[in-house]
Protein backbone atom coordinates (compact mmCIF):
# COMPACT_ATOMS: atom_id res chain seq x y z
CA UNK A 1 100.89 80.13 120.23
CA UNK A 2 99.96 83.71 121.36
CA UNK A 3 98.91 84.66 117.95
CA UNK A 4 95.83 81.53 118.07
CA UNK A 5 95.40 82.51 121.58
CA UNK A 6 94.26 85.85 120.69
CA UNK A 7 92.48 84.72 118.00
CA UNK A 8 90.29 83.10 120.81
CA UNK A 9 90.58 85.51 122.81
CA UNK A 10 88.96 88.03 120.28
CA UNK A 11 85.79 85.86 120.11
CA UNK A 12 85.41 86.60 123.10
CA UNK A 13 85.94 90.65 123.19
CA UNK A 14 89.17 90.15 125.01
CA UNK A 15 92.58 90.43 123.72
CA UNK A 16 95.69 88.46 124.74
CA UNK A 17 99.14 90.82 124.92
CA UNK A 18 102.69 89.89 123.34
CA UNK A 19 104.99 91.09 126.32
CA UNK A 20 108.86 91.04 125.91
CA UNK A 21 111.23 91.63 128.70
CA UNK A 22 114.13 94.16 127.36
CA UNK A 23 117.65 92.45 127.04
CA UNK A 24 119.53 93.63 124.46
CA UNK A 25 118.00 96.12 122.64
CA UNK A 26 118.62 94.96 118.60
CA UNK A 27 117.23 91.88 119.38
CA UNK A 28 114.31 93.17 121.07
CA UNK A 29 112.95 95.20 117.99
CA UNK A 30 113.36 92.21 115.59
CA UNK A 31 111.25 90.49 118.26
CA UNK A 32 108.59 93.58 118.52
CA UNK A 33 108.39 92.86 114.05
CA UNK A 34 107.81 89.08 114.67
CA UNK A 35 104.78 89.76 117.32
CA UNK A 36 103.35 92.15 114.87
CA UNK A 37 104.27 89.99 112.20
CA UNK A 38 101.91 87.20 113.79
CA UNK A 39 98.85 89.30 113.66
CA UNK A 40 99.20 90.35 117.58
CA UNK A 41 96.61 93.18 118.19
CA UNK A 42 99.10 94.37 121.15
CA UNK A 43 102.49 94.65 122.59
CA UNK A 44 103.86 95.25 125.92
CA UNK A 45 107.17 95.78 126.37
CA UNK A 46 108.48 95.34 129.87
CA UNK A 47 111.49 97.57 130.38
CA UNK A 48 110.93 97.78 134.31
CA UNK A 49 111.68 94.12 135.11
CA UNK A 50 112.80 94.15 138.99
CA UNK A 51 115.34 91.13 138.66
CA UNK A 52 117.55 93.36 136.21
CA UNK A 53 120.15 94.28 138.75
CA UNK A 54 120.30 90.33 140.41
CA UNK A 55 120.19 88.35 137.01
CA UNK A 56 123.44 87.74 134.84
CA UNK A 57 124.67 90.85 133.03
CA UNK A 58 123.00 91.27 129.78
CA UNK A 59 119.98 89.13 130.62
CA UNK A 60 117.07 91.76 131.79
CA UNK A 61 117.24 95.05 131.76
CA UNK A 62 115.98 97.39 134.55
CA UNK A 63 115.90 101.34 132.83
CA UNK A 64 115.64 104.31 135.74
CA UNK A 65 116.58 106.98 133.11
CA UNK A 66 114.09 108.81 131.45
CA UNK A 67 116.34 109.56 128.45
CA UNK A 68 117.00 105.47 128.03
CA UNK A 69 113.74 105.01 128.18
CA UNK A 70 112.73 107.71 125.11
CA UNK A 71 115.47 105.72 123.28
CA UNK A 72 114.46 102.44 123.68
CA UNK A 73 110.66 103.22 123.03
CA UNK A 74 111.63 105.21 120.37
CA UNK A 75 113.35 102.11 118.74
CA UNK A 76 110.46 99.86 119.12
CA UNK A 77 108.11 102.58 117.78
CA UNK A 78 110.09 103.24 114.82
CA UNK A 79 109.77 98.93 113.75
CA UNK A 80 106.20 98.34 114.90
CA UNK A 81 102.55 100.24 114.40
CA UNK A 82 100.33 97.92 116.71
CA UNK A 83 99.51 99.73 120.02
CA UNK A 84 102.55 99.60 121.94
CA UNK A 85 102.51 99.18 126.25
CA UNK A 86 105.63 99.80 128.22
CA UNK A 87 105.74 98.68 131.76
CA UNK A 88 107.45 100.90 133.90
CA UNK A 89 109.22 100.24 136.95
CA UNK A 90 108.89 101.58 140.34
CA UNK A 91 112.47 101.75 141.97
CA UNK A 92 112.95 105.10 140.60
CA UNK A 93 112.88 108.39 142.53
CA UNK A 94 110.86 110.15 139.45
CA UNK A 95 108.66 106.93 137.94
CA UNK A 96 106.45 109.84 136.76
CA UNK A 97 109.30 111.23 134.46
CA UNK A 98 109.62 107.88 132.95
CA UNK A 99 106.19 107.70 132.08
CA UNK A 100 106.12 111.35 130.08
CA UNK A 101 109.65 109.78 128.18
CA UNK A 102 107.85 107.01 127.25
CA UNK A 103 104.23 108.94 125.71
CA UNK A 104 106.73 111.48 124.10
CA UNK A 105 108.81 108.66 122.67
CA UNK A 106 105.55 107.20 120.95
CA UNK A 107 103.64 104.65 123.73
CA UNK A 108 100.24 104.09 123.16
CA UNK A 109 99.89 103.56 127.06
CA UNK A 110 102.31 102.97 130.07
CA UNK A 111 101.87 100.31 133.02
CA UNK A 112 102.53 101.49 136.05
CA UNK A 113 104.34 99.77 138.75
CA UNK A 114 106.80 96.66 138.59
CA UNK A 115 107.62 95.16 141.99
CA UNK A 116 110.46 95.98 144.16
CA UNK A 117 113.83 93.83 144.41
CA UNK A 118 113.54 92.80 148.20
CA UNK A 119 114.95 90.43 151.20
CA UNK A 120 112.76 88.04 153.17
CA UNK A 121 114.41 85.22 155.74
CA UNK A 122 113.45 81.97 156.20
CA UNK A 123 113.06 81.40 160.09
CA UNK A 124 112.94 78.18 159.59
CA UNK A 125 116.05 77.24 157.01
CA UNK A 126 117.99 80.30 158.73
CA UNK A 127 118.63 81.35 155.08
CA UNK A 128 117.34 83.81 152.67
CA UNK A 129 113.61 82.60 150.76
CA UNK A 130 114.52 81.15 147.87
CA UNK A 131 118.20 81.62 148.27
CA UNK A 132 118.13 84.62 146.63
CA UNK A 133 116.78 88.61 146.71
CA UNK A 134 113.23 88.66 145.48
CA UNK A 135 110.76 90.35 143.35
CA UNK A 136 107.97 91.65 146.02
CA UNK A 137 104.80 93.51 145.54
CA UNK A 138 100.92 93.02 146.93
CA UNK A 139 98.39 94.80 148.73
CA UNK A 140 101.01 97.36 150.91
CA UNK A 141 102.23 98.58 146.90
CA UNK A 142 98.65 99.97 146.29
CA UNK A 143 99.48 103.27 148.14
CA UNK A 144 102.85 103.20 145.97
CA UNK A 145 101.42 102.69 143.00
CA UNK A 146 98.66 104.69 142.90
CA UNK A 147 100.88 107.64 143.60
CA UNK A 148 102.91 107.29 140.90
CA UNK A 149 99.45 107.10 138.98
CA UNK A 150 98.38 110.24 139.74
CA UNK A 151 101.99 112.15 139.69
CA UNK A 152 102.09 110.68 136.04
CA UNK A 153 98.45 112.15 135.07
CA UNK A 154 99.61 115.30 136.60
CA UNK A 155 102.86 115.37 134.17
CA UNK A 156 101.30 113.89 131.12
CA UNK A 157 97.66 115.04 131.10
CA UNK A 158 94.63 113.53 131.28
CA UNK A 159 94.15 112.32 127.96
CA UNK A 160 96.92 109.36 127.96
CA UNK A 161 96.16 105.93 129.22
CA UNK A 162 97.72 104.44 132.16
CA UNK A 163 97.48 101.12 133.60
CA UNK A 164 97.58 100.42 137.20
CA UNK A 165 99.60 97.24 138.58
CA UNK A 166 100.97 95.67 141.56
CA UNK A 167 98.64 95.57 144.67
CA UNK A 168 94.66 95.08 143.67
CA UNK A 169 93.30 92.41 145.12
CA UNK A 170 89.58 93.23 145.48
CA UNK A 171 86.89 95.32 143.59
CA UNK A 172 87.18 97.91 145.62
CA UNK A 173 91.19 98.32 145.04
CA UNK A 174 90.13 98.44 141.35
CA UNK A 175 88.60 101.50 142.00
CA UNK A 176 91.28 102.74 143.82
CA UNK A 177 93.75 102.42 141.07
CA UNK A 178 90.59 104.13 138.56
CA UNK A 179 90.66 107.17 141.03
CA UNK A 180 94.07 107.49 141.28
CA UNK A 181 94.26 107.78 137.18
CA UNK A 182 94.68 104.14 136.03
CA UNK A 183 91.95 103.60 132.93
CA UNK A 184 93.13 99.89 133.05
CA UNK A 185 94.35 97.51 136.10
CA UNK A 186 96.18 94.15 135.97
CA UNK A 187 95.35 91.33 138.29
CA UNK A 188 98.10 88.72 138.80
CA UNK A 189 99.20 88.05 142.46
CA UNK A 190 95.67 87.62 143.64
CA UNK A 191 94.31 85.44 140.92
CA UNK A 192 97.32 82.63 140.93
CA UNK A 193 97.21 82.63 145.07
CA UNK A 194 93.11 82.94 144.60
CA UNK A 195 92.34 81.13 141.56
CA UNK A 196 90.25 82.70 138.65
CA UNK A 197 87.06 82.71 140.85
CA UNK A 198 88.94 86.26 141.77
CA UNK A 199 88.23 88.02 138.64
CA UNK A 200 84.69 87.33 138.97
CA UNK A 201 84.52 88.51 142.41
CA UNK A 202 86.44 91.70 141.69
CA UNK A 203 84.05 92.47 138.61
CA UNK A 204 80.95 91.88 140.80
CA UNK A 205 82.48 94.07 143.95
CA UNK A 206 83.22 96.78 141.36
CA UNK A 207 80.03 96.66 139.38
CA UNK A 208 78.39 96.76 142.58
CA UNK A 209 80.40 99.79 143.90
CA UNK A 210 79.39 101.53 140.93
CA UNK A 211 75.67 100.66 140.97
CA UNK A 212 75.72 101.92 144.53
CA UNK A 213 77.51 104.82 143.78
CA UNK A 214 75.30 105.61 140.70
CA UNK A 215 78.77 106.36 138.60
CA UNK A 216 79.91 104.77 135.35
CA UNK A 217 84.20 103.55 135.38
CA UNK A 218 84.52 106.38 133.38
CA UNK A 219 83.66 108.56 136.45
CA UNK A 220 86.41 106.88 138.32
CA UNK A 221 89.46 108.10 136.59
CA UNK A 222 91.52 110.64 137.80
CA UNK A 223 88.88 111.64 140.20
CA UNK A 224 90.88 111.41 143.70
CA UNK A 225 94.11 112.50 141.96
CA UNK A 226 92.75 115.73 140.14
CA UNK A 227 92.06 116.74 143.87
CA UNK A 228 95.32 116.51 145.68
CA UNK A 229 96.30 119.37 147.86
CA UNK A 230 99.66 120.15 149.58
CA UNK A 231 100.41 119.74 153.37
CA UNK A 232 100.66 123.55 153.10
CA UNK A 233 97.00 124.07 151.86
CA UNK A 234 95.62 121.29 154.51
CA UNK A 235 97.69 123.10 157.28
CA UNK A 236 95.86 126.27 156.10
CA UNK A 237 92.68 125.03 158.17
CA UNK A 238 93.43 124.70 161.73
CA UNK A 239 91.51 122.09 162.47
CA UNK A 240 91.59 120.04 159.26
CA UNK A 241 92.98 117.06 161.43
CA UNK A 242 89.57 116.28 162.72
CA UNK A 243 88.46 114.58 159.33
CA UNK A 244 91.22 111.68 160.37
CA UNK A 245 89.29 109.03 161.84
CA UNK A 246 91.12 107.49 164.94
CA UNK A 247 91.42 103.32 165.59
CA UNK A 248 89.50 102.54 168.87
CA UNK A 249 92.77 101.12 169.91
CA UNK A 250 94.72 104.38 169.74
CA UNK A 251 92.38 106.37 171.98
């Protein structure tokens, strides 16, 4: 089915991506042959699922460890040629580190940020949402992700691709996610709560930042985080706290 879908999706300059959640690992690479087997132009392989440490043992895994991580992508490299993803996750104190194992280990590119495992009540059932823990991202995770963006640019270099996920909602968080290093973004939140009228909003805010801005996407990348100074080099200008623009509320 994915194979004819990107088949379609290639008439169209578009491509649609093979993704496979890491279980157990053997069974994963004779998984990665049958996607490239079936002519897919890409995989993704999704070893930063957030549900790995609340499913049944054995069912997802969630890898923290950079070493794990050169392991498993080295596996997957080693039985497949087609441009190879991996999704990363974000409950890690060094997501950054994660993202160099996986370019050294043979990646083409590296998606960067799963959701966090979270709690939410239910005022009105008195119980937990859902019954369970929960996957949770959205628009507070931009800040998140985008600074594991640019902490991964810094590690890796320049020159490798990363892909931003887990809080753009609008055009203008799309270039966000370009500044902070991102050359790609994925949208899925905001289009299944919005509907698929928000890709075409989100292209026309961004192609209208851009027109405004007299800058290609190109321009975008890296640009914010290739600029990041330490509190110690802001505290080296006494008065550098006037740039910080104070709510009307607050004064």
């Amino acid at each position: 089915m994915l194979a004819g879908l990107d088949r379609e999706a290639k008439t169209h300059d578009a491509y649609v991506v093979a993704s496979l959640v890491l279980a157990d690992l053997d069974r994963c690479v004779e998984m990665a042959r049958a996607v490239e087997q079936a002519d897919l132009r890409i995989l993704e392989l999704n070893i930063g699922a957030p549900h790995g440490n609340e499913a049944a043992p054995g069912a997802i895994v969630l890898e923290r460890d950079s070493v794990r991580v050169r392991t498993i992508v080295a596996r997957v490299r080693s039985a497949v040629r087609l441009p190879l993803w991996i999704k990363l996750t974000g409950q890690s104190e060094d997501v950054a580190a994660l993202a160099l194992g996986a370019k050294e280990a043979g990646a083409d590119a590296v998606t960067i940020m799963g959701r966090f495992i979270a709690f939410l009540p239910d005022i009105e059932s008195l119980a937990p949402t859902l019954g369970t823990n929960g996957a949770f991202g959205g628009p507070w995770a931009l800040p998140l992700t985008c600074h594991w963006l640019a902490q991964s640019r810094k590690k890796i270099g320049p020159a490798f691709p990363l892909i931003g996920t887990n809080g753009a909602r609008t055009g203008h968080d799309l270039v966000r996610f370009l500044l902070a290093g991102a050359s790609a973004v994925q949208v899925t939140s905001a289009v299944l709560t919005g509907g698929f009228d928000v890709i075409t909003r989100m292209g026309d805010d961004f192609s209208g930042y851009l027109a405004r801005k007299q800058l290609s996407a190109r321009d975008l990348i890296g640009r914010a985080a290739d600029q990041i100074s330490t509190y110690a080099q802001q505290e080296s200008r006494p008065e550098y706290w006037r740039q910080f623009v104070v709510p009307a509320a607050l004064t």
